[in-house]
C-alpha atoms as a PDB file:
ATOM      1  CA  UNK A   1       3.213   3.386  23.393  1.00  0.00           C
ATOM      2  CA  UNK A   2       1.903   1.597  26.763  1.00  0.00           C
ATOM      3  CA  UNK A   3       0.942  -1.160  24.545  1.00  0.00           C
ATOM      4  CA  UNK A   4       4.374  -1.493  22.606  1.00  0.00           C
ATOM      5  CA  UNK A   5       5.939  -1.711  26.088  1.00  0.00           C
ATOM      6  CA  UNK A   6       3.200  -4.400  27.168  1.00  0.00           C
ATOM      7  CA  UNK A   7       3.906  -6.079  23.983  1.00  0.00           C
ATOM      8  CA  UNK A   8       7.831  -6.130  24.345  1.00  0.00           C
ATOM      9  CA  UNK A   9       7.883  -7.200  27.696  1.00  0.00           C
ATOM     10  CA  UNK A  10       5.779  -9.690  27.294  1.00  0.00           C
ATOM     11  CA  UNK A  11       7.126 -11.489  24.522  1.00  0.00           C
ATOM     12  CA  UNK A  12      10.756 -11.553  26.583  1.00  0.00           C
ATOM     13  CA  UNK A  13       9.272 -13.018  29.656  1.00  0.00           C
ATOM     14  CA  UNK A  14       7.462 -16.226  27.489  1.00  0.00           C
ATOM     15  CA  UNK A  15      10.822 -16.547  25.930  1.00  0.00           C
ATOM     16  CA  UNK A  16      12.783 -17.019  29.171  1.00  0.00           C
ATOM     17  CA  UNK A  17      10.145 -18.782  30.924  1.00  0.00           C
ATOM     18  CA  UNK A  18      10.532 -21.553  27.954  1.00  0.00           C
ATOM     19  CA  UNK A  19      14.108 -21.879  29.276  1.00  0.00           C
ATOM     20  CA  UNK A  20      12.523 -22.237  32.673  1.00  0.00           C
ATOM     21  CA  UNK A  21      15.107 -20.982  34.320  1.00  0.00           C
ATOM     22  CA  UNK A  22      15.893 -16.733  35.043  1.00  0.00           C
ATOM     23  CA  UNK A  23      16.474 -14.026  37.531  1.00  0.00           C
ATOM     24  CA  UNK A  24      14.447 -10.985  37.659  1.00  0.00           C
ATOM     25  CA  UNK A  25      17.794  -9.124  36.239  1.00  0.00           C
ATOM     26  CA  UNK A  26      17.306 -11.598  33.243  1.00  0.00           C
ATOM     27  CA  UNK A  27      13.993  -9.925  32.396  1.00  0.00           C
ATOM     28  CA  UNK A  28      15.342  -6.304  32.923  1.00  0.00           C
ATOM     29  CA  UNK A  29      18.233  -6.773  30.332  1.00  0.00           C
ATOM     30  CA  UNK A  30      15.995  -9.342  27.768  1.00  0.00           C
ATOM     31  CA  UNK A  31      13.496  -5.957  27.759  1.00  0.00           C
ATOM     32  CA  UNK A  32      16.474  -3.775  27.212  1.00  0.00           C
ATOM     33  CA  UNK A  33      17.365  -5.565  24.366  1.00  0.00           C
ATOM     34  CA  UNK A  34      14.118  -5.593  22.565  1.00  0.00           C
ATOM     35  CA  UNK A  35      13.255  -2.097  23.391  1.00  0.00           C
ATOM     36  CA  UNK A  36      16.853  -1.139  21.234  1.00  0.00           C
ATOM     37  CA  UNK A  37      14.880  -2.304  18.233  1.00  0.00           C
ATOM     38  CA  UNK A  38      11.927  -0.676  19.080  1.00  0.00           C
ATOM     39  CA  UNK A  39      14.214   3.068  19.715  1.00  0.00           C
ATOM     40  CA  UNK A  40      15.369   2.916  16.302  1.00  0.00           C
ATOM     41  CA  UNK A  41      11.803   2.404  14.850  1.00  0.00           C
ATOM     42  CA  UNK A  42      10.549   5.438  16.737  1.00  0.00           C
ATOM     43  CA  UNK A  43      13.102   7.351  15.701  1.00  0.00           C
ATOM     44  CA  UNK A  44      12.578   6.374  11.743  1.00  0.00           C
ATOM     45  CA  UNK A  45       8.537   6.685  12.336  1.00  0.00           C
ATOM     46  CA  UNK A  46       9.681  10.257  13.327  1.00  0.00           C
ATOM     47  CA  UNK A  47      11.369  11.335  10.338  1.00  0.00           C
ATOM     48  CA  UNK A  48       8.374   9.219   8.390  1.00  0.00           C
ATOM     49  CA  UNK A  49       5.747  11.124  10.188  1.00  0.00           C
ATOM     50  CA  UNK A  50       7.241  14.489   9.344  1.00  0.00           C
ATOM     51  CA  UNK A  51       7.598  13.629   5.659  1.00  0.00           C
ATOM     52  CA  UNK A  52       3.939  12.442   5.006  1.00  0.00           C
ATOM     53  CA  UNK A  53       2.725  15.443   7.489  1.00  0.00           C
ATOM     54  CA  UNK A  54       4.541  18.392   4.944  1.00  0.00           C
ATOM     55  CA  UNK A  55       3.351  16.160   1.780  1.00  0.00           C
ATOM     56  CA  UNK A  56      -0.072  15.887   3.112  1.00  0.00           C
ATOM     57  CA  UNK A  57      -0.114  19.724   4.109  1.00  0.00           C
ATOM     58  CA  UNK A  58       1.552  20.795   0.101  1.00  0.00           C
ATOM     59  CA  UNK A  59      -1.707  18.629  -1.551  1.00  0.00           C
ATOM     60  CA  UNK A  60       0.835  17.338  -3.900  1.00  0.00           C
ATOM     61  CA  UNK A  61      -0.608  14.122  -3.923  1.00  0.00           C
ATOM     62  CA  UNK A  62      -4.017  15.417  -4.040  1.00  0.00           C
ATOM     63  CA  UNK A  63      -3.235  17.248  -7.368  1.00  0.00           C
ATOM     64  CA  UNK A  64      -1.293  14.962  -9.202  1.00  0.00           C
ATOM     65  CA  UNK A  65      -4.142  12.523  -8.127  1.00  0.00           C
ATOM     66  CA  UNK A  66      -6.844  14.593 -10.055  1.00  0.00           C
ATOM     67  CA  UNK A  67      -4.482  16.282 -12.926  1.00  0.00           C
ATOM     68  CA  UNK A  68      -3.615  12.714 -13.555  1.00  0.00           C
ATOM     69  CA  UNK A  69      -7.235  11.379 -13.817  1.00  0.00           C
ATOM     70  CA  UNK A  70      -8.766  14.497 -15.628  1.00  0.00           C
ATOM     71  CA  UNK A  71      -5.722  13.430 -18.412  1.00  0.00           C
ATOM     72  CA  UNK A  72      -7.023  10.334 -18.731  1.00  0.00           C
ATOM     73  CA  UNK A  73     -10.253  10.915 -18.855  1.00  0.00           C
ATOM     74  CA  UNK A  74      -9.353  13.594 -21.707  1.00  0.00           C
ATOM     75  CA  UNK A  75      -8.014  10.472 -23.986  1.00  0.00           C
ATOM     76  CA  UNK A  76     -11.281   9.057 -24.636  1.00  0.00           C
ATOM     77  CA  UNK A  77      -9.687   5.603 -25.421  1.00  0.00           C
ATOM     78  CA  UNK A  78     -10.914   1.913 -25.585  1.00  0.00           C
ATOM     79  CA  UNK A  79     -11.886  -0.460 -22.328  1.00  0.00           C
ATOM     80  CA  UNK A  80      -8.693  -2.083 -22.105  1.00  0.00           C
ATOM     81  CA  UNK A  81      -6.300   0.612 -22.603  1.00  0.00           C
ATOM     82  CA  UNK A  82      -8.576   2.415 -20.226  1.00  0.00           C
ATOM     83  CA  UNK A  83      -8.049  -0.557 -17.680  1.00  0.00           C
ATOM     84  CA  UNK A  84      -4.018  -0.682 -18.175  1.00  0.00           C
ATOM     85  CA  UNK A  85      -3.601   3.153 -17.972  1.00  0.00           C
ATOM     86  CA  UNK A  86      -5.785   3.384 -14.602  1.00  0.00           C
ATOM     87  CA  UNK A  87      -3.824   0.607 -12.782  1.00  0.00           C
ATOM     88  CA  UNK A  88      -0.595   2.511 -14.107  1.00  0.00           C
ATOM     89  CA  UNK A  89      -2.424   5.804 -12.651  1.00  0.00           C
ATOM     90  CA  UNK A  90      -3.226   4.293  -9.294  1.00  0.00           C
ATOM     91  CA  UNK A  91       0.346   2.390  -8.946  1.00  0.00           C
ATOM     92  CA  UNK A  92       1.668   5.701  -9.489  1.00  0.00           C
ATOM     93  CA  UNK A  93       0.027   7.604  -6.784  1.00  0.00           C
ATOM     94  CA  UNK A  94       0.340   4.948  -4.407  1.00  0.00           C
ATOM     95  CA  UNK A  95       3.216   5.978  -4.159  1.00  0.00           C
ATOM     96  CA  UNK A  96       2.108   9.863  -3.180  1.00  0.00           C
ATOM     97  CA  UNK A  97      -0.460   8.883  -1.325  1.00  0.00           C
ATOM     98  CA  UNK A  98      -0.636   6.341   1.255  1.00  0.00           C
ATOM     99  CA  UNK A  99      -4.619   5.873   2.235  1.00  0.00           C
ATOM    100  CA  UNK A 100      -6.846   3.933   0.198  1.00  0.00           C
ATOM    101  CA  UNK A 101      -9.694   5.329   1.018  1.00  0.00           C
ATOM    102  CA  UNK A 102      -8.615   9.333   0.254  1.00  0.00           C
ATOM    103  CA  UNK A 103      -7.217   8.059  -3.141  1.00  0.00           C
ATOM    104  CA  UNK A 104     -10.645   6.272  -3.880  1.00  0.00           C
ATOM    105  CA  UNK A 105     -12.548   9.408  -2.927  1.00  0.00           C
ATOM    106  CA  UNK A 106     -10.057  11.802  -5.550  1.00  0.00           C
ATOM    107  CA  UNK A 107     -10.765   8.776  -8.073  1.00  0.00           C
ATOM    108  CA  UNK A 108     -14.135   7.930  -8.338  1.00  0.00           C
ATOM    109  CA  UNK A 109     -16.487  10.778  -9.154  1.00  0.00           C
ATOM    110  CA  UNK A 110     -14.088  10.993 -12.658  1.00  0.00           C
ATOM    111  CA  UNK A 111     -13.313   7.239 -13.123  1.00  0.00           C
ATOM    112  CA  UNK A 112     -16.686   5.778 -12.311  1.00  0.00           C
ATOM    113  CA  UNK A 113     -18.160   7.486 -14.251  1.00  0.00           C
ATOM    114  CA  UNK A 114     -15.979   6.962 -17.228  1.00  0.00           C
ATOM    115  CA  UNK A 115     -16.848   3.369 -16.459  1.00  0.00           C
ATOM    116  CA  UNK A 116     -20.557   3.775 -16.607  1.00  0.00           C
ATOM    117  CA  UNK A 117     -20.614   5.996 -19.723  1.00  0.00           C
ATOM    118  CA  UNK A 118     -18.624   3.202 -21.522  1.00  0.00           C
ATOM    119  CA  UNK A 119     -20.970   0.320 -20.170  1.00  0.00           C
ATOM    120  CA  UNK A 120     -19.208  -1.087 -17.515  1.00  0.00           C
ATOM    121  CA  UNK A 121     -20.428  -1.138 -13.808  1.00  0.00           C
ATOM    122  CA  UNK A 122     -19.236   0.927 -10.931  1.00  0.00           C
ATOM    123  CA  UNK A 123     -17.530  -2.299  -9.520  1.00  0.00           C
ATOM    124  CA  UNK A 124     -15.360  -2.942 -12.297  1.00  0.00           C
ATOM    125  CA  UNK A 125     -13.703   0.290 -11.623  1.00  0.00           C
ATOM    126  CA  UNK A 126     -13.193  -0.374  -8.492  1.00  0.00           C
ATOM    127  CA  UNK A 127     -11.557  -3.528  -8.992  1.00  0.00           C
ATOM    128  CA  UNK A 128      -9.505  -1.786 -11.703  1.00  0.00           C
ATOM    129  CA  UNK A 129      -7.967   0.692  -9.029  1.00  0.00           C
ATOM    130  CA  UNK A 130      -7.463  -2.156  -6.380  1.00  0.00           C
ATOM    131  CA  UNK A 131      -4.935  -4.113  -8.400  1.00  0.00           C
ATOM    132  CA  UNK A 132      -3.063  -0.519  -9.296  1.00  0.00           C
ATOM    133  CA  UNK A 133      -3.320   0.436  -5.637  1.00  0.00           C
ATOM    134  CA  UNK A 134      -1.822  -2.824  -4.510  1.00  0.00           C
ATOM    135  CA  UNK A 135       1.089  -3.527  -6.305  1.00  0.00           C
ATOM    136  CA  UNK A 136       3.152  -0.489  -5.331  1.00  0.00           C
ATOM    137  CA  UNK A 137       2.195  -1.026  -1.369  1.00  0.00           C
ATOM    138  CA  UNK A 138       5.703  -2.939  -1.125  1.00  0.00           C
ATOM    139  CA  UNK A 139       7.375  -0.341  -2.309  1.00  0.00           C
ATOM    140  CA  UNK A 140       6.098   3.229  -1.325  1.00  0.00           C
ATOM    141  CA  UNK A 141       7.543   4.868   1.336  1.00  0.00           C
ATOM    142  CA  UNK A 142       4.089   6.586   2.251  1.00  0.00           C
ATOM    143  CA  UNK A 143       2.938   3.023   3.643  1.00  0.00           C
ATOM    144  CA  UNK A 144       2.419   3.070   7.188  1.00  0.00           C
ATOM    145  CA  UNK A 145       4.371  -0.240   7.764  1.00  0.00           C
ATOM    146  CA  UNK A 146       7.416   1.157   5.721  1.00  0.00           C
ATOM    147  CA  UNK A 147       9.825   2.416   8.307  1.00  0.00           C
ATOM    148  CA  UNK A 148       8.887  -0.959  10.129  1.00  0.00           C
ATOM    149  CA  UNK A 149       9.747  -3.205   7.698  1.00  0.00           C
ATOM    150  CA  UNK A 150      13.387  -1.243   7.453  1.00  0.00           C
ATOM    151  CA  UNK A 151      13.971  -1.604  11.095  1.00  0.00           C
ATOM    152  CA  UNK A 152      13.564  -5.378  10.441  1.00  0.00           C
ATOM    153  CA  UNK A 153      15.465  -5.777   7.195  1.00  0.00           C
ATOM    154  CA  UNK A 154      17.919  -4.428   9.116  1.00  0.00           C
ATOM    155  CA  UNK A 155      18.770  -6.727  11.685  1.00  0.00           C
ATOM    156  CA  UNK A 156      19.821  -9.383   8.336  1.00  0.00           C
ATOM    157  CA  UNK A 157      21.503  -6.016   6.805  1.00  0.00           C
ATOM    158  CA  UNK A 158      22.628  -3.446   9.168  1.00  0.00           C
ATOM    159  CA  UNK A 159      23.800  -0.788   6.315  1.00  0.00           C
ATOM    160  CA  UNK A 160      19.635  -0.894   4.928  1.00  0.00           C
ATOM    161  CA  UNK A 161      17.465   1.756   4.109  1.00  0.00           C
ATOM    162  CA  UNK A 162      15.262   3.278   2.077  1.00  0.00           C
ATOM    163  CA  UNK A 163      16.913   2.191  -1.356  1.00  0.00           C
ATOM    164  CA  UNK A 164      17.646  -1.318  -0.094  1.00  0.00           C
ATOM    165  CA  UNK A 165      14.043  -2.248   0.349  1.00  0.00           C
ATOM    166  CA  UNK A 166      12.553  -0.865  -3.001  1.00  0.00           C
ATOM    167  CA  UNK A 167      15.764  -2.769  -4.781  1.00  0.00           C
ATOM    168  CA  UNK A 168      14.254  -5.872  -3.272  1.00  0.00           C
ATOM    169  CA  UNK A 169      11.028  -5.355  -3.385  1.00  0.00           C
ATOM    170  CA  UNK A 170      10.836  -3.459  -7.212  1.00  0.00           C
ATOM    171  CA  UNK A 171      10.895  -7.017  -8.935  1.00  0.00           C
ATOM    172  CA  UNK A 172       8.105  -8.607  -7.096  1.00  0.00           C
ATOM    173  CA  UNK A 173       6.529  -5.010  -7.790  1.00  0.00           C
ATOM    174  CA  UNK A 174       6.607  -5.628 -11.328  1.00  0.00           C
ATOM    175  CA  UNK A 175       5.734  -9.395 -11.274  1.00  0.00           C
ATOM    176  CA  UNK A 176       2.548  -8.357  -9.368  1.00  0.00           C
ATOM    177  CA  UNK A 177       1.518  -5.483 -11.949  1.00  0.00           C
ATOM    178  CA  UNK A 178       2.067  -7.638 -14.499  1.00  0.00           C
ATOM    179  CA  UNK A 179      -0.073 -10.684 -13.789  1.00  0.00           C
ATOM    180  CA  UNK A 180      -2.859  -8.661 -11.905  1.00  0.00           C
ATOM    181  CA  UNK A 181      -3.346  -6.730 -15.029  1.00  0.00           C
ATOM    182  CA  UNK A 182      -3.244  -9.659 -17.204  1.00  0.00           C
ATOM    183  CA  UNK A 183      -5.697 -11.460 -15.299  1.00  0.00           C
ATOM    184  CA  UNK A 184      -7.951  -8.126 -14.971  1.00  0.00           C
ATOM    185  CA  UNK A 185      -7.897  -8.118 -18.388  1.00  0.00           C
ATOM    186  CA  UNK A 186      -9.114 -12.098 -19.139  1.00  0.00           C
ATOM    187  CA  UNK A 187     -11.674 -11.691 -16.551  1.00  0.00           C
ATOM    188  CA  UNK A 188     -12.836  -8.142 -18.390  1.00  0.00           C
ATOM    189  CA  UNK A 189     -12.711 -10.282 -22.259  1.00  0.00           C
ATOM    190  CA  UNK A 190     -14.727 -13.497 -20.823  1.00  0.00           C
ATOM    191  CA  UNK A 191     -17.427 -10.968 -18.913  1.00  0.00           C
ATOM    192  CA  UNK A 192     -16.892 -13.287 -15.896  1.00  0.00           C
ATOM    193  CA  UNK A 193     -18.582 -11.318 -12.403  1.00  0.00           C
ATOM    194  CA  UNK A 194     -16.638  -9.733  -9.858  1.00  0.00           C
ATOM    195  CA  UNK A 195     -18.429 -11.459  -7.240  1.00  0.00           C
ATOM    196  CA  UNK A 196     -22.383 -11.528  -5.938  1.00  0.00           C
ATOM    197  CA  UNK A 197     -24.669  -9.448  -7.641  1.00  0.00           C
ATOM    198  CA  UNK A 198     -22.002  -7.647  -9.445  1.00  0.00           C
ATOM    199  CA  UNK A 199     -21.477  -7.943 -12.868  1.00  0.00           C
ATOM    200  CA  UNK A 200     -19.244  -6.285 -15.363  1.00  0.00           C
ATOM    201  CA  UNK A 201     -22.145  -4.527 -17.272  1.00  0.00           C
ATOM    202  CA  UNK A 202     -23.593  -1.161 -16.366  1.00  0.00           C
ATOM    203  CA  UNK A 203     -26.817  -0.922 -18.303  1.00  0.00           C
ATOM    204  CA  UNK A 204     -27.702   2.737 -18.569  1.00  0.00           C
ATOM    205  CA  UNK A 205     -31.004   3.525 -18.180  1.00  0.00           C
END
């Protein structure tokens, strides 16, 4: 909080010292005004906070993450259907679920695997669950930026919320799924390596 206030008051002092010309009472209303934005975002980042708190403290997240995967895994299907149905899987509880990290650690002792028994490296999973993770960031309200980016959308649209911003934000959603997946997919058919030392193939044994 201490840095917030820092941060606020610091910004509205360089703005009126560019006009070179202000009264002390200038800097006590300029801070008023930017702190009003800054009220409303605690206040949503309340409500936020309490939401992903009960969610986190149900597991609901954690077990659609692994009823979801153990499905899949179930299916027994090719590489690329594999691929598309994962990033589907991982856009999907991105949405649940707003930390990387906890959704890689549900994810990978069933999809890595999968991965390795089919031939294909450890990394290539991984890179299969970033592109799902990342194209549902923009519009999941378990993001920690979320009620952030509301508090800004609203000072171009005073009436925005929740709705607004995943009405915006859906069709860039889609446009991202779409041509991460279609890339994943020629960089999967031409073998090319995900980066240093990491290729596509997993030889077993």
């Amino acid at each position: 909080m201490e840095k917030l206030t820092i941060n606020q008051s610091m910004i509205k002092v360089a703005e009126l010292e560019r006009n070179y010309r202000y009264k002390s009472s200038d800097i006590i209303n300029g801070m008023n005004q930017s702190f009003k934005t800054l009220v409303s975002f605690l206040v949503l980042v309340f409500f936020a906070a309490q939401f992903v708190a009960w969610f986190q403290w149900s597991n609901l997240g954690v077990l659609l993450a692994i009823s979801g995967a153990e499905l899949l895994q179930s299916l027994n299907i090719g590489l690329i259907p594999l691929v598309i149905m994962f990033v589907i899987f991982s856009a999907f509880i991105n949405l649940f679920m707003g930390s990387a990290s906890a959704k890689w650690a549900i994810m990978a002792p069933i999809f890595v695997p999968i991965f390795m028994l089919l031939g294909y490296s450890p990394e290539l999973s991984q890179a299969v669950y970033r592109v799902g993770d990342s194209v549902t960031n923009i519009i999941s309200p378990m993001m920690s930026f979320f009620a952030l980016i509301i508090v800004y959308f609203q000072k171009y649209k005073k009436d925005a919320g929740f709705g607004t911003i995943v009405g915006n934000m859906l069709p860039y959603s889609i446009a991202f799924f779409i041509g991460w997946t279609l890339l994943l997919i020629i960089w999967i058919i031409f073998g090319l390596p995900l980066g240093p030392e990491s290729p596509q193939i997993y030889n077993i044994g």
